[in-house]
PDB file of N, CA and C in Angstrom:
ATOM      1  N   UNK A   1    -102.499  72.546 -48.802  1.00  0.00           N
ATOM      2  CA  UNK A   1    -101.781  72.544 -50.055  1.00  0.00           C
ATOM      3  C   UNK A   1    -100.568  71.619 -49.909  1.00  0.00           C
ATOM      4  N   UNK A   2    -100.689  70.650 -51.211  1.00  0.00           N
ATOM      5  CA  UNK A   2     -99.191  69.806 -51.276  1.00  0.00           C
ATOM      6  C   UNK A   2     -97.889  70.411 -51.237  1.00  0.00           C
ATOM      7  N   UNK A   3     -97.007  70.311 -51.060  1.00  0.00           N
ATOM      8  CA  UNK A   3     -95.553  70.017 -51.268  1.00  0.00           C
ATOM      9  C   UNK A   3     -95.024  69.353 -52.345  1.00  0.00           C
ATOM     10  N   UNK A   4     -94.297  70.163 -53.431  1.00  0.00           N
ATOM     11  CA  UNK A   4     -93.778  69.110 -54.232  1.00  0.00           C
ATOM     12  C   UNK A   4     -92.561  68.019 -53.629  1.00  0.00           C
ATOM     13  N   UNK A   5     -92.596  66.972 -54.249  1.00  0.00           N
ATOM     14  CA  UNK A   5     -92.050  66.171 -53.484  1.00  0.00           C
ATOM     15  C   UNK A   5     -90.392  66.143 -53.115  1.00  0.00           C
ATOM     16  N   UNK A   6     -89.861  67.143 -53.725  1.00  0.00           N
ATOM     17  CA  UNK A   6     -88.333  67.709 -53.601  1.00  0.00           C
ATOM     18  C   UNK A   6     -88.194  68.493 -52.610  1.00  0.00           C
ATOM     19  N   UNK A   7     -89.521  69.951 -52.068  1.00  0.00           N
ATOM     20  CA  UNK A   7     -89.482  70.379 -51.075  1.00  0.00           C
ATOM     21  C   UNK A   7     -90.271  69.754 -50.036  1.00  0.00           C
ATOM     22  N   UNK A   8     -91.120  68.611 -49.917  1.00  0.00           N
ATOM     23  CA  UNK A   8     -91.038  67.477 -49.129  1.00  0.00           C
ATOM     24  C   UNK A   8     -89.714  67.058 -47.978  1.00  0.00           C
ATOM     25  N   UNK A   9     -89.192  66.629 -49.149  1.00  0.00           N
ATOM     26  CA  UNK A   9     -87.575  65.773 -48.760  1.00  0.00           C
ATOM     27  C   UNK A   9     -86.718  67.033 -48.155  1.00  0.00           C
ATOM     28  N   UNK A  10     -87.096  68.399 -48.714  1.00  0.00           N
ATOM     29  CA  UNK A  10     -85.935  69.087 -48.215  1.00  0.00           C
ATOM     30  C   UNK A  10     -86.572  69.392 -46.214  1.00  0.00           C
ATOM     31  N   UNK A  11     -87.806  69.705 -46.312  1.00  0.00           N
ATOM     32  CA  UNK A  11     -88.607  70.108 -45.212  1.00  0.00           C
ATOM     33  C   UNK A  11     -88.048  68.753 -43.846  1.00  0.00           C
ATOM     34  N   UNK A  12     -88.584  67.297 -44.695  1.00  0.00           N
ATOM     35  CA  UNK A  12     -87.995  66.227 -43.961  1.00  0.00           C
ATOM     36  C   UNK A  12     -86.994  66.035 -43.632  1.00  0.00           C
ATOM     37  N   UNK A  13     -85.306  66.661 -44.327  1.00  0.00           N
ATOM     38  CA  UNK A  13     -84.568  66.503 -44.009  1.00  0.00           C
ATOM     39  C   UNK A  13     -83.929  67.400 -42.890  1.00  0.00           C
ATOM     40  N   UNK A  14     -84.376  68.545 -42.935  1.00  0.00           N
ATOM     41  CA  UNK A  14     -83.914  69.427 -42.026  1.00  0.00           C
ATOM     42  C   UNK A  14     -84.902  68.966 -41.002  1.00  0.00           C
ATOM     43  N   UNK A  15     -85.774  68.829 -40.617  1.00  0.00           N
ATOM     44  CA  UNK A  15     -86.485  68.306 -39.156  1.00  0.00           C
ATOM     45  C   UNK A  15     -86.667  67.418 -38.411  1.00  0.00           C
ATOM     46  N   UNK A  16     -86.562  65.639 -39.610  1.00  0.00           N
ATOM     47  CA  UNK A  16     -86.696  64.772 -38.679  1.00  0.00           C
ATOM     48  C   UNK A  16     -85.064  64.592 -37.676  1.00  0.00           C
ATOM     49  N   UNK A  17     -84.038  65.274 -38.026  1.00  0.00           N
ATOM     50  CA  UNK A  17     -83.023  64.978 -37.026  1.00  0.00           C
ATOM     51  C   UNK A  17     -83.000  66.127 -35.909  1.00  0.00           C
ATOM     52  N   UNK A  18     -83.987  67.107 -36.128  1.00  0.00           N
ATOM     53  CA  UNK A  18     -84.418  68.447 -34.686  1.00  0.00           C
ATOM     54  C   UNK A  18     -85.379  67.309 -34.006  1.00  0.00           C
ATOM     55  N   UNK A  19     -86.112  66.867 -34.911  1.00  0.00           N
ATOM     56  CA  UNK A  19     -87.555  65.874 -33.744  1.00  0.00           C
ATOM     57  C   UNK A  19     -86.693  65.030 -32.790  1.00  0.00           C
ATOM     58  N   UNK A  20     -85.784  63.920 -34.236  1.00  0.00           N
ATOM     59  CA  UNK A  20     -85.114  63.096 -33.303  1.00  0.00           C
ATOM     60  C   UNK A  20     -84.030  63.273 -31.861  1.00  0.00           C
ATOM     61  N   UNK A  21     -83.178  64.546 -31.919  1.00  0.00           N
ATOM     62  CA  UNK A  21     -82.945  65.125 -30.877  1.00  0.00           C
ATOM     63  C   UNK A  21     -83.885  65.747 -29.795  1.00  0.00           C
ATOM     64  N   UNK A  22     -84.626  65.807 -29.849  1.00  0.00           N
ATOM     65  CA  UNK A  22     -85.480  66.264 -29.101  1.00  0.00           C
ATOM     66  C   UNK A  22     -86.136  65.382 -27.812  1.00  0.00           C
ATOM     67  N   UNK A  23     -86.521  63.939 -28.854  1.00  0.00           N
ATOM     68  CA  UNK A  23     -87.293  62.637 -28.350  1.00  0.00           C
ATOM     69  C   UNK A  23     -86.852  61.522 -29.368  1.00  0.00           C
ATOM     70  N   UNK A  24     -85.716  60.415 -29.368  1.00  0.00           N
ATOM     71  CA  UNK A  24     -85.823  59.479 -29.993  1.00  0.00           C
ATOM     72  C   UNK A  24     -86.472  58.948 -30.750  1.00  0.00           C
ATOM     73  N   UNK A  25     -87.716  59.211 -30.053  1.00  0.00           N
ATOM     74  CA  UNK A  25     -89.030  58.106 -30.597  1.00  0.00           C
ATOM     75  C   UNK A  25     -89.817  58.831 -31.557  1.00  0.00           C
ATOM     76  N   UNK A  26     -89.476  60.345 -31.430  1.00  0.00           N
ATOM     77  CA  UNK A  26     -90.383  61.262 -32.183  1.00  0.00           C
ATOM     78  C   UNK A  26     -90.318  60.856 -33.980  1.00  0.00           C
ATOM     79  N   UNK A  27     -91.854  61.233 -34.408  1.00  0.00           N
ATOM     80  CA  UNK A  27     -91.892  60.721 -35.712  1.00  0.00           C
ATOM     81  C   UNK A  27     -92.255  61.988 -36.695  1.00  0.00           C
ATOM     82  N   UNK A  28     -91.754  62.121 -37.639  1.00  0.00           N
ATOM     83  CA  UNK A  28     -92.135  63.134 -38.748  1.00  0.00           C
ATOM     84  C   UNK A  28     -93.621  62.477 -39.717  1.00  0.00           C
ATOM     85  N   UNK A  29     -94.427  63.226 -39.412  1.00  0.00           N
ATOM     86  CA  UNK A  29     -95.565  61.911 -40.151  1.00  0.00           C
ATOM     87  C   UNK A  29     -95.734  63.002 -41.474  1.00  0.00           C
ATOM     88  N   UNK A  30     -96.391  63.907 -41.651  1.00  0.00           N
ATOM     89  CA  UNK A  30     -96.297  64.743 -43.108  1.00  0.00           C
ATOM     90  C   UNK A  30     -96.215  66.452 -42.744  1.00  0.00           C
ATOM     91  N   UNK A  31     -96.087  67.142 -43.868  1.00  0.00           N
ATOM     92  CA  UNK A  31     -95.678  68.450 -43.905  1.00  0.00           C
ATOM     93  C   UNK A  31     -96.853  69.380 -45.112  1.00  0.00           C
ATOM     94  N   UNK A  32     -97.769  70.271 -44.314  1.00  0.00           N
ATOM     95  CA  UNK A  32     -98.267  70.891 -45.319  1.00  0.00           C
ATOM     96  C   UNK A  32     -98.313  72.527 -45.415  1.00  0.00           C
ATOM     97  N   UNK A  33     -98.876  72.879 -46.333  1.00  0.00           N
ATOM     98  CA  UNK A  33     -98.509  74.807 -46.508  1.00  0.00           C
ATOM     99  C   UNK A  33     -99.940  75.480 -46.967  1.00  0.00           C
ATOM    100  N   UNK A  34    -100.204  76.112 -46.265  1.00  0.00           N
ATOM    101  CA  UNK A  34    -101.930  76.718 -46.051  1.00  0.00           C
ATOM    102  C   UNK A  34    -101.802  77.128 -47.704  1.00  0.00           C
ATOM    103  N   UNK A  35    -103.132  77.517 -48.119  1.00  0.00           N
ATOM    104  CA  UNK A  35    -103.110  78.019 -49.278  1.00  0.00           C
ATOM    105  C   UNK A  35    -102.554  79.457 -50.129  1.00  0.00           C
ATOM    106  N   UNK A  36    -102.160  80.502 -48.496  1.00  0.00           N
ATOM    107  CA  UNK A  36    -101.300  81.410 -49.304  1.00  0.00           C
ATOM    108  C   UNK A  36    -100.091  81.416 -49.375  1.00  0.00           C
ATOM    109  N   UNK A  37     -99.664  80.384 -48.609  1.00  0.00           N
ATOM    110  CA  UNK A  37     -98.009  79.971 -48.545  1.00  0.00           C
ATOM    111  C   UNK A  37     -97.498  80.870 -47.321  1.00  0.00           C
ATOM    112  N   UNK A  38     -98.733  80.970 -46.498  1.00  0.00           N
ATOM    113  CA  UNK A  38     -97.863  82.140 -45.676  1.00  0.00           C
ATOM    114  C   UNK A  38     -97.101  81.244 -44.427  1.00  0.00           C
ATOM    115  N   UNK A  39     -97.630  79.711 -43.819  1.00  0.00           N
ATOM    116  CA  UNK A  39     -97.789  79.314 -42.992  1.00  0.00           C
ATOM    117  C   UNK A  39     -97.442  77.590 -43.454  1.00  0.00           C
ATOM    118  N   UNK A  40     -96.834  77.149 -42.738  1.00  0.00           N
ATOM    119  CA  UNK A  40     -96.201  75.716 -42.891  1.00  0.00           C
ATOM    120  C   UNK A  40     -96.581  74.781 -41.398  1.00  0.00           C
ATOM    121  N   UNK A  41     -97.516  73.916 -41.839  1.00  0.00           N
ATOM    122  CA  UNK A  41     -97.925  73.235 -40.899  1.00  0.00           C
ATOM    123  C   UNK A  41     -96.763  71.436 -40.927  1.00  0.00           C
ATOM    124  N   UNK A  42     -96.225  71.204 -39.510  1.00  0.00           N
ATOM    125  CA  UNK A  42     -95.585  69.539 -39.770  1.00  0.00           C
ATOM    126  C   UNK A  42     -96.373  69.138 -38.625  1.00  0.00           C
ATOM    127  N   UNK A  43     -96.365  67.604 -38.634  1.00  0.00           N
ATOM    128  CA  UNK A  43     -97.448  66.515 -37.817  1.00  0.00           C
ATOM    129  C   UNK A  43     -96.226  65.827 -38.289  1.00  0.00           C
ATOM    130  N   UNK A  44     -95.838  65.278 -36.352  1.00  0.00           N
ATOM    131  CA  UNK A  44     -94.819  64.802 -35.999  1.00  0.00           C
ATOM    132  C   UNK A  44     -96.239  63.652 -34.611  1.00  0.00           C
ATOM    133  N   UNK A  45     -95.195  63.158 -34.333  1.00  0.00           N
ATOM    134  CA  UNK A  45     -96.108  61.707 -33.350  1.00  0.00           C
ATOM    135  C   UNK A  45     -94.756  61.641 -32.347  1.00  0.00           C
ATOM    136  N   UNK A  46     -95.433  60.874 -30.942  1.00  0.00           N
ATOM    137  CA  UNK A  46     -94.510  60.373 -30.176  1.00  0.00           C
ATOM    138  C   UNK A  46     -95.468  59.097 -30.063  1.00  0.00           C
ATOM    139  N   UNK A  47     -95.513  58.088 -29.696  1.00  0.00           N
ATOM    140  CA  UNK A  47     -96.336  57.356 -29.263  1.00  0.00           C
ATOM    141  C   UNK A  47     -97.700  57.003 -30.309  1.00  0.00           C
ATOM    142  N   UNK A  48     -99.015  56.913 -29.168  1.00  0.00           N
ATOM    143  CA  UNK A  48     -99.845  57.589 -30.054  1.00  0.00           C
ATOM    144  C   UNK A  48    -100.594  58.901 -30.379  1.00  0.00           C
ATOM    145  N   UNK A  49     -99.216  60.057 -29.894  1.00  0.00           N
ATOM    146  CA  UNK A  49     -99.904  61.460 -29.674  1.00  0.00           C
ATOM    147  C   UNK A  49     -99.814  62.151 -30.651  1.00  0.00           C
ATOM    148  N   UNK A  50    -100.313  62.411 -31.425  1.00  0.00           N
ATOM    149  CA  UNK A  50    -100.023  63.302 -33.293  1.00  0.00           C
ATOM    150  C   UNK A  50     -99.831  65.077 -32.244  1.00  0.00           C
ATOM    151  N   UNK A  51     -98.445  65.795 -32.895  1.00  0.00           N
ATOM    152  CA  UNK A  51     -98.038  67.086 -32.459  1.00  0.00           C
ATOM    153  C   UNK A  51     -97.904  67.907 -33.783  1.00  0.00           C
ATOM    154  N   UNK A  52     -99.051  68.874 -33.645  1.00  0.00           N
ATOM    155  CA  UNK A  52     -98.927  69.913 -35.069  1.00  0.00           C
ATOM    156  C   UNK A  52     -97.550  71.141 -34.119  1.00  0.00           C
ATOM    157  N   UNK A  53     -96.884  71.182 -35.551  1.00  0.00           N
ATOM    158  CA  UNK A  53     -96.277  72.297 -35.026  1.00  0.00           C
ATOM    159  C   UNK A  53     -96.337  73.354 -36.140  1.00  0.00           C
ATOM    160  N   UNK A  54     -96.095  74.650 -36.211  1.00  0.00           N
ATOM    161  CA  UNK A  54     -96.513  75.801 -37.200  1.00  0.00           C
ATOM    162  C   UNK A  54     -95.392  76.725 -37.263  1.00  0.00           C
ATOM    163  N   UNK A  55     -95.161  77.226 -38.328  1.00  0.00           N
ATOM    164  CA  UNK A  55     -94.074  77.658 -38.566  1.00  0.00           C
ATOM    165  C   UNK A  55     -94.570  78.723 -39.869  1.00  0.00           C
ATOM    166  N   UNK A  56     -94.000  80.287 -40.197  1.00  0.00           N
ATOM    167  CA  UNK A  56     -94.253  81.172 -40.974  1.00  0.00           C
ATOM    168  C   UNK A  56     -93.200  80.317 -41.932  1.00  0.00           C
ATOM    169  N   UNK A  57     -94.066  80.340 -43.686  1.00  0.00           N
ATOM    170  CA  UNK A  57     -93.129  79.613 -44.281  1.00  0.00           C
ATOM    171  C   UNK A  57     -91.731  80.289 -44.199  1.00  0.00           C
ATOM    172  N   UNK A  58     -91.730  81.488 -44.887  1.00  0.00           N
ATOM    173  CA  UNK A  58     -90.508  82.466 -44.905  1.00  0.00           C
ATOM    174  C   UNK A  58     -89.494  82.301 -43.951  1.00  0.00           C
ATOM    175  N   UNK A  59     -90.061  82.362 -42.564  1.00  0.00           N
ATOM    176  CA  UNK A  59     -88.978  82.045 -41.335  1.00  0.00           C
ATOM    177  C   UNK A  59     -88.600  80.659 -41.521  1.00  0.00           C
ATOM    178  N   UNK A  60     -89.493  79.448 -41.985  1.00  0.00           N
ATOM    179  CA  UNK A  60     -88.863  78.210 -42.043  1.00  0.00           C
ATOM    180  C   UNK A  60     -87.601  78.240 -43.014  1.00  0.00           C
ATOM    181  N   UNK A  61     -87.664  78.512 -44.144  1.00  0.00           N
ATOM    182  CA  UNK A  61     -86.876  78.351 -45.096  1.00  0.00           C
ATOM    183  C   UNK A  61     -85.496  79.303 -45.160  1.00  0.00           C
ATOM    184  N   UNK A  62     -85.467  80.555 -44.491  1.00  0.00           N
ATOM    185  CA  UNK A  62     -84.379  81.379 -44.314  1.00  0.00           C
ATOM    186  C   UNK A  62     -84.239  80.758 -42.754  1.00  0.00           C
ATOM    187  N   UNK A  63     -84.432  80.371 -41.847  1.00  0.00           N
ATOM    188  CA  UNK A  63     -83.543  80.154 -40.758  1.00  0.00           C
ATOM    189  C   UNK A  63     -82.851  79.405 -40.614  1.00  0.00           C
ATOM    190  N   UNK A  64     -81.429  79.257 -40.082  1.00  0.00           N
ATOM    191  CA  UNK A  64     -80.458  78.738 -40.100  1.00  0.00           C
ATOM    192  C   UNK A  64     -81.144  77.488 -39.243  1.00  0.00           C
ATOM    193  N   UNK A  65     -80.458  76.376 -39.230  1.00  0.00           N
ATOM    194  CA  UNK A  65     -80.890  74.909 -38.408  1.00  0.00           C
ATOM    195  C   UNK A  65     -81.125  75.250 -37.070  1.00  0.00           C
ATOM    196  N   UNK A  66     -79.584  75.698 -36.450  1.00  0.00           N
ATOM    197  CA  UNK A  66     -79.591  76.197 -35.228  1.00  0.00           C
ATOM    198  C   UNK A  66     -80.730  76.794 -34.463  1.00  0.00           C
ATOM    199  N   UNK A  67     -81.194  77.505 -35.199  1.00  0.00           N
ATOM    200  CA  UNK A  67     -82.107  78.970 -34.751  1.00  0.00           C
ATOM    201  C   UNK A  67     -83.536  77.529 -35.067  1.00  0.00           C
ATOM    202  N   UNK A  68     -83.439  77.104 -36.056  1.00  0.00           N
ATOM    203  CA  UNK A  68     -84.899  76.139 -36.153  1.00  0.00           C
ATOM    204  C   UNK A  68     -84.977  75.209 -35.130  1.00  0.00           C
ATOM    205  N   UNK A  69     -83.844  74.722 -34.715  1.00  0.00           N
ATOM    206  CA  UNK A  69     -83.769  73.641 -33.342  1.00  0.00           C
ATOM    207  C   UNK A  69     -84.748  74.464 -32.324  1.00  0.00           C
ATOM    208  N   UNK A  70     -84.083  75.722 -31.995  1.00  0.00           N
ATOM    209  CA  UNK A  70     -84.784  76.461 -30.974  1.00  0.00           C
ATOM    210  C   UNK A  70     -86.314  76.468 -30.864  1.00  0.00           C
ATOM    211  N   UNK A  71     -86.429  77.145 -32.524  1.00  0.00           N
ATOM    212  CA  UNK A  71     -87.937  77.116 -32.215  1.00  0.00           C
ATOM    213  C   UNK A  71     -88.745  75.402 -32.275  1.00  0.00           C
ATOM    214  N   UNK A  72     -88.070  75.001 -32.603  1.00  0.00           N
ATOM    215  CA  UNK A  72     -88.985  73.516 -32.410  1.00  0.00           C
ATOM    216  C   UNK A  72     -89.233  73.245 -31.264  1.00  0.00           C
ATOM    217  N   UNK A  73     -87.855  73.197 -30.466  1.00  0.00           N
ATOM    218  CA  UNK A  73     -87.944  72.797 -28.719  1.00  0.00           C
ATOM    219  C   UNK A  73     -88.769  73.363 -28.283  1.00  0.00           C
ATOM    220  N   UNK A  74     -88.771  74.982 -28.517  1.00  0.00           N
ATOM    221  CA  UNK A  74     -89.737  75.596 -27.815  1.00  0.00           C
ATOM    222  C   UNK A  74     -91.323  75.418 -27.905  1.00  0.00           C
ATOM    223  N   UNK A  75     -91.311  75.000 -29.066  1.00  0.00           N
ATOM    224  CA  UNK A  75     -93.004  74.325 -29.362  1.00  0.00           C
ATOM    225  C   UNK A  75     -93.053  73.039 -28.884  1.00  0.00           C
ATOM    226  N   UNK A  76     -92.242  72.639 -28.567  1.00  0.00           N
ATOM    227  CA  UNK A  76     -92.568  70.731 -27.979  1.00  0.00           C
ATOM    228  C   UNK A  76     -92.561  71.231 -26.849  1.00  0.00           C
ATOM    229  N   UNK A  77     -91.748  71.918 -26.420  1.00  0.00           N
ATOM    230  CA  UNK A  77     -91.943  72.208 -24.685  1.00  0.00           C
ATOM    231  C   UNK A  77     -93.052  72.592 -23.948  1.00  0.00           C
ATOM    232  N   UNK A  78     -93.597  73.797 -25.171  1.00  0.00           N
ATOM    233  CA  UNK A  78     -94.898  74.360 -24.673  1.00  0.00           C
ATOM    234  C   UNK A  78     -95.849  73.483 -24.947  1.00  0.00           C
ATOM    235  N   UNK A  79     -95.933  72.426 -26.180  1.00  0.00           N
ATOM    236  CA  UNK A  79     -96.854  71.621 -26.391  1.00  0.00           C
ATOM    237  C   UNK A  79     -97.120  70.545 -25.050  1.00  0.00           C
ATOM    238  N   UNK A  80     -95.832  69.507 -24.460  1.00  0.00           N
ATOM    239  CA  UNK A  80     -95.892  68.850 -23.317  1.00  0.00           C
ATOM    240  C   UNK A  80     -96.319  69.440 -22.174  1.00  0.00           C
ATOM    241  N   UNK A  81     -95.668  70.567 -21.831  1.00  0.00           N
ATOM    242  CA  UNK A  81     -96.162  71.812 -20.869  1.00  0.00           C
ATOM    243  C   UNK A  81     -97.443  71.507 -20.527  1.00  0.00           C
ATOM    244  N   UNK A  82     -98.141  72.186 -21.329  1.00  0.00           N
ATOM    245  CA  UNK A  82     -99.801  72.261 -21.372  1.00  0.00           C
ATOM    246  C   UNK A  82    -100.293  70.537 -21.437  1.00  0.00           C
ATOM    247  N   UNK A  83     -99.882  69.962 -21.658  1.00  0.00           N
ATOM    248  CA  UNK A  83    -100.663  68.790 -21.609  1.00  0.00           C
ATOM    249  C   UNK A  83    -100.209  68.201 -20.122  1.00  0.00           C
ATOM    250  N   UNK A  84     -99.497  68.676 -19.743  1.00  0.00           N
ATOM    251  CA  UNK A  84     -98.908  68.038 -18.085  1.00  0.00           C
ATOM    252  C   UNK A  84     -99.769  68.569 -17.535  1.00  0.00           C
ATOM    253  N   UNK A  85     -99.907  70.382 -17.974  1.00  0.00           N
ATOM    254  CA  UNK A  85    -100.771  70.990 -16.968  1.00  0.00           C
ATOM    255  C   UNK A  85    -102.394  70.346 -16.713  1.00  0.00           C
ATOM    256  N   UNK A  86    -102.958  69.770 -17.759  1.00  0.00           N
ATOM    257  CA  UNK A  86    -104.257  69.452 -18.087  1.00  0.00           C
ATOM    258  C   UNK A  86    -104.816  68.478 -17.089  1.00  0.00           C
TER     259      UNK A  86
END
């Protein structure tokens, strides 16, 4: 399911500067929301590696930045993690 394009921009604005702290190079490529709205999918890139990350919409939109930094890191971490391990 789309994003209207206002909560687009708002989704983009709060994340591509968590990606960019994270990894310079990191890219915000698009943002989508399953069909019951329960679940918010973003596809972010480093290179040429496309990284889904998932997020409960509700928790996206009520958590403070701070608290969203966290959980991002923690999904890039575990995402690189496992691919080191592989």
């Amino acid at each position: 399911m789309q994003l209207s394009s206002e909560r687009l921009d708002r989704v983009r604005g709060r994340l591509v500067p968590i990606l960019k702290k994270f990894n310079s190079e990191m890219q915000f490529i698009t943002v989508f929301v399953d069909s019951t709205r329960e679940f918010l999918g973003v596809v972010a890139q480093i290179e040429d590696r496309p990284i889904l990350l998932k997020f409960g919409w509700i928790d996206f939109i009520s958590r403070p930045d701070d608290d969203l930094q966290i959980e991002v890191f923690a999904q890039l971490e575990r995402k690189f993690a496992t691919e080191k391990a592989q």
